[in-house]
PDB file of N, CA and C in Angstrom:
ATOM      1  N   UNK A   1     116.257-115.852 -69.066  1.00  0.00           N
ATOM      2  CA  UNK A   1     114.985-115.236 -69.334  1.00  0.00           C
ATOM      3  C   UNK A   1     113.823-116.209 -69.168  1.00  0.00           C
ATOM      4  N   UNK A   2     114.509-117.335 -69.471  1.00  0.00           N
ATOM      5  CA  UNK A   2     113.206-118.113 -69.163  1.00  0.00           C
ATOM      6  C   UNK A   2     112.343-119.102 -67.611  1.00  0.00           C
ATOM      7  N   UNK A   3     113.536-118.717 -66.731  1.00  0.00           N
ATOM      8  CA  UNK A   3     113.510-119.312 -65.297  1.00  0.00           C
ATOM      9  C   UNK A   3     111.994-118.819 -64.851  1.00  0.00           C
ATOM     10  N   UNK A   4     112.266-117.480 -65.127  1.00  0.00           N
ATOM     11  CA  UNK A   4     111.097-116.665 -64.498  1.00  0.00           C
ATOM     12  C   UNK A   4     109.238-117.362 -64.515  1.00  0.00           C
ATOM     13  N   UNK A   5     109.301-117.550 -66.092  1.00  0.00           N
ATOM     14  CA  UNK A   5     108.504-118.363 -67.140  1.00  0.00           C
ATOM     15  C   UNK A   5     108.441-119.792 -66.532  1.00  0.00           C
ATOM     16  N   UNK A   6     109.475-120.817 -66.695  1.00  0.00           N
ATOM     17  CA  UNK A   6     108.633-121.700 -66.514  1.00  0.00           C
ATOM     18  C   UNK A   6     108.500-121.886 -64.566  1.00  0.00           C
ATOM     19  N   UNK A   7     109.139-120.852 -63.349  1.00  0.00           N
ATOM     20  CA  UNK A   7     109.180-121.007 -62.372  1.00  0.00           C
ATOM     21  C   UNK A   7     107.315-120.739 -62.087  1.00  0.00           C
ATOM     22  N   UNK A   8     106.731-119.594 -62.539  1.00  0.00           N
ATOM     23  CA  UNK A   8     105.129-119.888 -62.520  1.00  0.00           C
ATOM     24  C   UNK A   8     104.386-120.683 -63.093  1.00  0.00           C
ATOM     25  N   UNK A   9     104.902-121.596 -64.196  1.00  0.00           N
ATOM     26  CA  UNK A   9     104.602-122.733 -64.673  1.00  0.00           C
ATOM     27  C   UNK A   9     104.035-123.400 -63.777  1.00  0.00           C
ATOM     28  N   UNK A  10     105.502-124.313 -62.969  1.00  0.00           N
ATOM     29  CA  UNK A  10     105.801-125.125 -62.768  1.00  0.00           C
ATOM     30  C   UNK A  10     105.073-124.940 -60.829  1.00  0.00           C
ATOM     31  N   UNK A  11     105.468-123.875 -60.775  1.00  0.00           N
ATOM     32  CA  UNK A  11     105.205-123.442 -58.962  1.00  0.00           C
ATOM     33  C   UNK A  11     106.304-123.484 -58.565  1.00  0.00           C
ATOM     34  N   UNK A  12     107.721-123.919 -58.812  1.00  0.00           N
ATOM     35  CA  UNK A  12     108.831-124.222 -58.168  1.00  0.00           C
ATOM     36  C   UNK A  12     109.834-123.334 -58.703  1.00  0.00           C
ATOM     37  N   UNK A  13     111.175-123.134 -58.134  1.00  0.00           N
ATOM     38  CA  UNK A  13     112.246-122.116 -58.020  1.00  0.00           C
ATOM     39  C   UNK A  13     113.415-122.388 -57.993  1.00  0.00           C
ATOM     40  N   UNK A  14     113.948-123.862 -58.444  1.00  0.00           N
ATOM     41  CA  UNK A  14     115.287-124.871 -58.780  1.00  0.00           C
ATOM     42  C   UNK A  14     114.945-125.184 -59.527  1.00  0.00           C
ATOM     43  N   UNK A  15     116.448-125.316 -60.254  1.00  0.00           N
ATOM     44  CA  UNK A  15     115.844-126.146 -61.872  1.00  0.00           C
ATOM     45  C   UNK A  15     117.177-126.674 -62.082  1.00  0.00           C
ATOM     46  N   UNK A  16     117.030-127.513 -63.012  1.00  0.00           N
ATOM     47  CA  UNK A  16     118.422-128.357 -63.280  1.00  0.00           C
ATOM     48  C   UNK A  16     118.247-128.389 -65.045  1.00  0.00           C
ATOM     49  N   UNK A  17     119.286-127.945 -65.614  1.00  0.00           N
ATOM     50  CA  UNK A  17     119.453-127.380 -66.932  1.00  0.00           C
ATOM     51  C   UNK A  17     120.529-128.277 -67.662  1.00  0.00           C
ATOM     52  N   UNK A  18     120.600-128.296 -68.875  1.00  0.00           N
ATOM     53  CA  UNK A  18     121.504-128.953 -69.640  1.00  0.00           C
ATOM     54  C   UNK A  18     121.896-128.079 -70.781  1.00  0.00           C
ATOM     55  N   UNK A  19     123.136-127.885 -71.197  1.00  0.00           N
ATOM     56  CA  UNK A  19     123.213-127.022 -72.155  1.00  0.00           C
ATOM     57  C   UNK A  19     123.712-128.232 -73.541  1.00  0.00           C
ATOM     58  N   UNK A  20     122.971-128.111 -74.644  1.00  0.00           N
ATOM     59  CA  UNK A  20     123.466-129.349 -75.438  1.00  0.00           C
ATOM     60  C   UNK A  20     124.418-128.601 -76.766  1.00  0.00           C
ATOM     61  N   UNK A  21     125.124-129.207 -76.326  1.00  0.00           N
ATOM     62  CA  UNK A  21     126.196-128.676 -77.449  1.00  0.00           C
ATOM     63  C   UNK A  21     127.597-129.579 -77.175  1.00  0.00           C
ATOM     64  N   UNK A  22     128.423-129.370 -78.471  1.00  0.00           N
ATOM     65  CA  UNK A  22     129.418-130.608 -78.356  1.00  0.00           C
ATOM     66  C   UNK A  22     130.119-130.416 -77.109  1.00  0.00           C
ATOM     67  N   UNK A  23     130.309-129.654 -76.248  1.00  0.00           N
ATOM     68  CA  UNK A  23     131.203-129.264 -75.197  1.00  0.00           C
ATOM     69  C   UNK A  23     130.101-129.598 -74.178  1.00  0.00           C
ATOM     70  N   UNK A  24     128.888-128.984 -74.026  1.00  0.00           N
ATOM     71  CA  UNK A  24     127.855-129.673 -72.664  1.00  0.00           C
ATOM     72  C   UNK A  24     128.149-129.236 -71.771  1.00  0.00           C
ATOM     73  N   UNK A  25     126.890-129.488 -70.939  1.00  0.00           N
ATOM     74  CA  UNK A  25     127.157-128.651 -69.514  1.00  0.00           C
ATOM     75  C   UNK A  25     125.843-128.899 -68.783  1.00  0.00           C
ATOM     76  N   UNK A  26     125.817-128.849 -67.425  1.00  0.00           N
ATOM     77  CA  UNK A  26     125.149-129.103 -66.496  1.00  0.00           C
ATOM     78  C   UNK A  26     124.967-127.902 -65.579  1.00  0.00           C
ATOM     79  N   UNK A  27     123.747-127.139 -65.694  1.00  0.00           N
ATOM     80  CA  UNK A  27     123.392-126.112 -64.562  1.00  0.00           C
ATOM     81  C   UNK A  27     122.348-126.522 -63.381  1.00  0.00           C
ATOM     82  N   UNK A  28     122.778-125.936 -62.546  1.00  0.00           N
ATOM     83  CA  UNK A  28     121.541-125.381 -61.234  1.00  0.00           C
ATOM     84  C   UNK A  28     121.106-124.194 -61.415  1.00  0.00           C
ATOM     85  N   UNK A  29     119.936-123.936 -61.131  1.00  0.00           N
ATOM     86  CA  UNK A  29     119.498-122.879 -61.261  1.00  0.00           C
ATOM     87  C   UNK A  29     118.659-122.679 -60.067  1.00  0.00           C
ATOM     88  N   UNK A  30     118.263-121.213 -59.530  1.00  0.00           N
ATOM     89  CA  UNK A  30     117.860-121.102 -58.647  1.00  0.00           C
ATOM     90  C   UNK A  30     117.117-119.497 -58.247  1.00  0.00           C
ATOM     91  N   UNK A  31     116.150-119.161 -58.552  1.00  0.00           N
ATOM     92  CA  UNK A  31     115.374-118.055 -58.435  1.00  0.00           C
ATOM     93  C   UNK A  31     115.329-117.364 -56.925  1.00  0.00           C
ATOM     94  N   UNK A  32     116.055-116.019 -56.286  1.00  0.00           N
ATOM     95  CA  UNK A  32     116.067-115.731 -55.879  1.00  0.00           C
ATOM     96  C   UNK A  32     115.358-114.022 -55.730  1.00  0.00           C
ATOM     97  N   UNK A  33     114.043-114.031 -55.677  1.00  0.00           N
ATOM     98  CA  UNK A  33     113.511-112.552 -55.756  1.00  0.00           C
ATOM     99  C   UNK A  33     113.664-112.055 -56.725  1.00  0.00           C
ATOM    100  N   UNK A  34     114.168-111.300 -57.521  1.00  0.00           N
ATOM    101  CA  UNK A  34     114.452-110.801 -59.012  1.00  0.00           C
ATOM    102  C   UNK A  34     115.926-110.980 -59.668  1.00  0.00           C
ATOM    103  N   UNK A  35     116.526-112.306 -58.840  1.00  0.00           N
ATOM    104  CA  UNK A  35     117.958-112.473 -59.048  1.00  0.00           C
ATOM    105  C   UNK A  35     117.845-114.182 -59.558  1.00  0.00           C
ATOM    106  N   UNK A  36     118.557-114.372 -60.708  1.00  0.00           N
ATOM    107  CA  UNK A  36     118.878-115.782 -60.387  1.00  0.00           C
ATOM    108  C   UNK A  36     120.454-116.423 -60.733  1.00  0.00           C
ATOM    109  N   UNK A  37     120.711-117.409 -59.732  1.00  0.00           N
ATOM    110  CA  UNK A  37     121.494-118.151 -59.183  1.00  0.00           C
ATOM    111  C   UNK A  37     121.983-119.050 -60.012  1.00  0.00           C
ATOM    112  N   UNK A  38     123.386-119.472 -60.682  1.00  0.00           N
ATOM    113  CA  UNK A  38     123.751-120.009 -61.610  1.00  0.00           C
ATOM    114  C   UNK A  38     124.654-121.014 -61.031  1.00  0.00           C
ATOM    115  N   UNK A  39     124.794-122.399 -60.822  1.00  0.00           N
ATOM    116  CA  UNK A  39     125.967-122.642 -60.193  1.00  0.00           C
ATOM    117  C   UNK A  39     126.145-124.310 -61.793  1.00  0.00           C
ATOM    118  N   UNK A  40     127.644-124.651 -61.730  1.00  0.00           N
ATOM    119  CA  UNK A  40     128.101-125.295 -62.342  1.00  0.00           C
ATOM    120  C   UNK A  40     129.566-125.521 -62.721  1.00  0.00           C
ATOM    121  N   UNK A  41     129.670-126.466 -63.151  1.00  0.00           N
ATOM    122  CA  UNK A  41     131.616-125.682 -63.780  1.00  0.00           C
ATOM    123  C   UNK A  41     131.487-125.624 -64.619  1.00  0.00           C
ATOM    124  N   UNK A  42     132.873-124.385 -65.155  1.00  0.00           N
ATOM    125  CA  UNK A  42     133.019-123.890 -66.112  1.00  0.00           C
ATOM    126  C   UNK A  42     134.386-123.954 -66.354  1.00  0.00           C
ATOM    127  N   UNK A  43     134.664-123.843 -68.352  1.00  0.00           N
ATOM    128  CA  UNK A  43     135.768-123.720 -68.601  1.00  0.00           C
ATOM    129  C   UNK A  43     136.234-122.311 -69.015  1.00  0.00           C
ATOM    130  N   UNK A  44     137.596-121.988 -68.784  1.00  0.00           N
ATOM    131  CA  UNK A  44     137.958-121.098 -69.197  1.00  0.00           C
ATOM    132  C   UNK A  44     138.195-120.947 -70.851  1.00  0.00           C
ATOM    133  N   UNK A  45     138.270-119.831 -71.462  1.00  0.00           N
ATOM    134  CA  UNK A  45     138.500-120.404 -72.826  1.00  0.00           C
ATOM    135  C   UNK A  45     138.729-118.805 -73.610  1.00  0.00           C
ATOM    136  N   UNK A  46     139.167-118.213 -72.268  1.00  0.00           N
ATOM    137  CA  UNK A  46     139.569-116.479 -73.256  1.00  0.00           C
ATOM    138  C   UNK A  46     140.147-115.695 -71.492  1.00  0.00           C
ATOM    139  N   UNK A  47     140.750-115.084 -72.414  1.00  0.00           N
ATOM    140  CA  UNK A  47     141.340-114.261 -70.885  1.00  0.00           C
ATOM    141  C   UNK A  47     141.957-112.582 -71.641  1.00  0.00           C
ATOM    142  N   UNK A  48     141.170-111.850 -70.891  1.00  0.00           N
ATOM    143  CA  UNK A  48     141.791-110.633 -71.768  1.00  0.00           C
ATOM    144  C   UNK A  48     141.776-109.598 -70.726  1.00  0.00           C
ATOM    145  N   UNK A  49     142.094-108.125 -71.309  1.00  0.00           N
ATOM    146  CA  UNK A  49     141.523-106.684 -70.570  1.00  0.00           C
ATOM    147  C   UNK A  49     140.864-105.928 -71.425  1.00  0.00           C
ATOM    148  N   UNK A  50     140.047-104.928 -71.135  1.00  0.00           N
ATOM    149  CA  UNK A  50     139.781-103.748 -71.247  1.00  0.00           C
ATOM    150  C   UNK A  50     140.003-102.316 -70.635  1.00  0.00           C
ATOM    151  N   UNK A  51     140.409-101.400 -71.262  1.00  0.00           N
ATOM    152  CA  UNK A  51     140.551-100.354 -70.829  1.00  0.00           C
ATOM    153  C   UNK A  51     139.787 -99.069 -70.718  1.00  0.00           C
ATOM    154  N   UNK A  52     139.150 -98.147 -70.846  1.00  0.00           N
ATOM    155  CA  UNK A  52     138.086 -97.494 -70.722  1.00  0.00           C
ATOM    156  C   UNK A  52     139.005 -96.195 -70.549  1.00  0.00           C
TER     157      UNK A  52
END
């Protein structure tokens, strides 16, 4: 929610993110028209189904 925000801030449309928490993490981010672009690794840490 906030890419949008600081992308007219800033004038720019990449961003490089940090998530702080004991586990951490490193994003790209990347504003594409009304879409944005998430890239990083990730851990797995649940695996399930749903049925409907």
């Amino acid at each position: 929610m906030l890419a949008p925000i600081w992308a007219r801030k800033l004038n720019k449309i990449d961003f490089n993110a940090r998530q702080i928490s004991p586990r951490g993490g490193n994003l790209k981010l990347s504003l594409e028209g009304d879409r944005l672009n998430i890239t990083g690794e990730a851990v797995l840490y649940m695996k399930g189904e749903i049925y409907v």
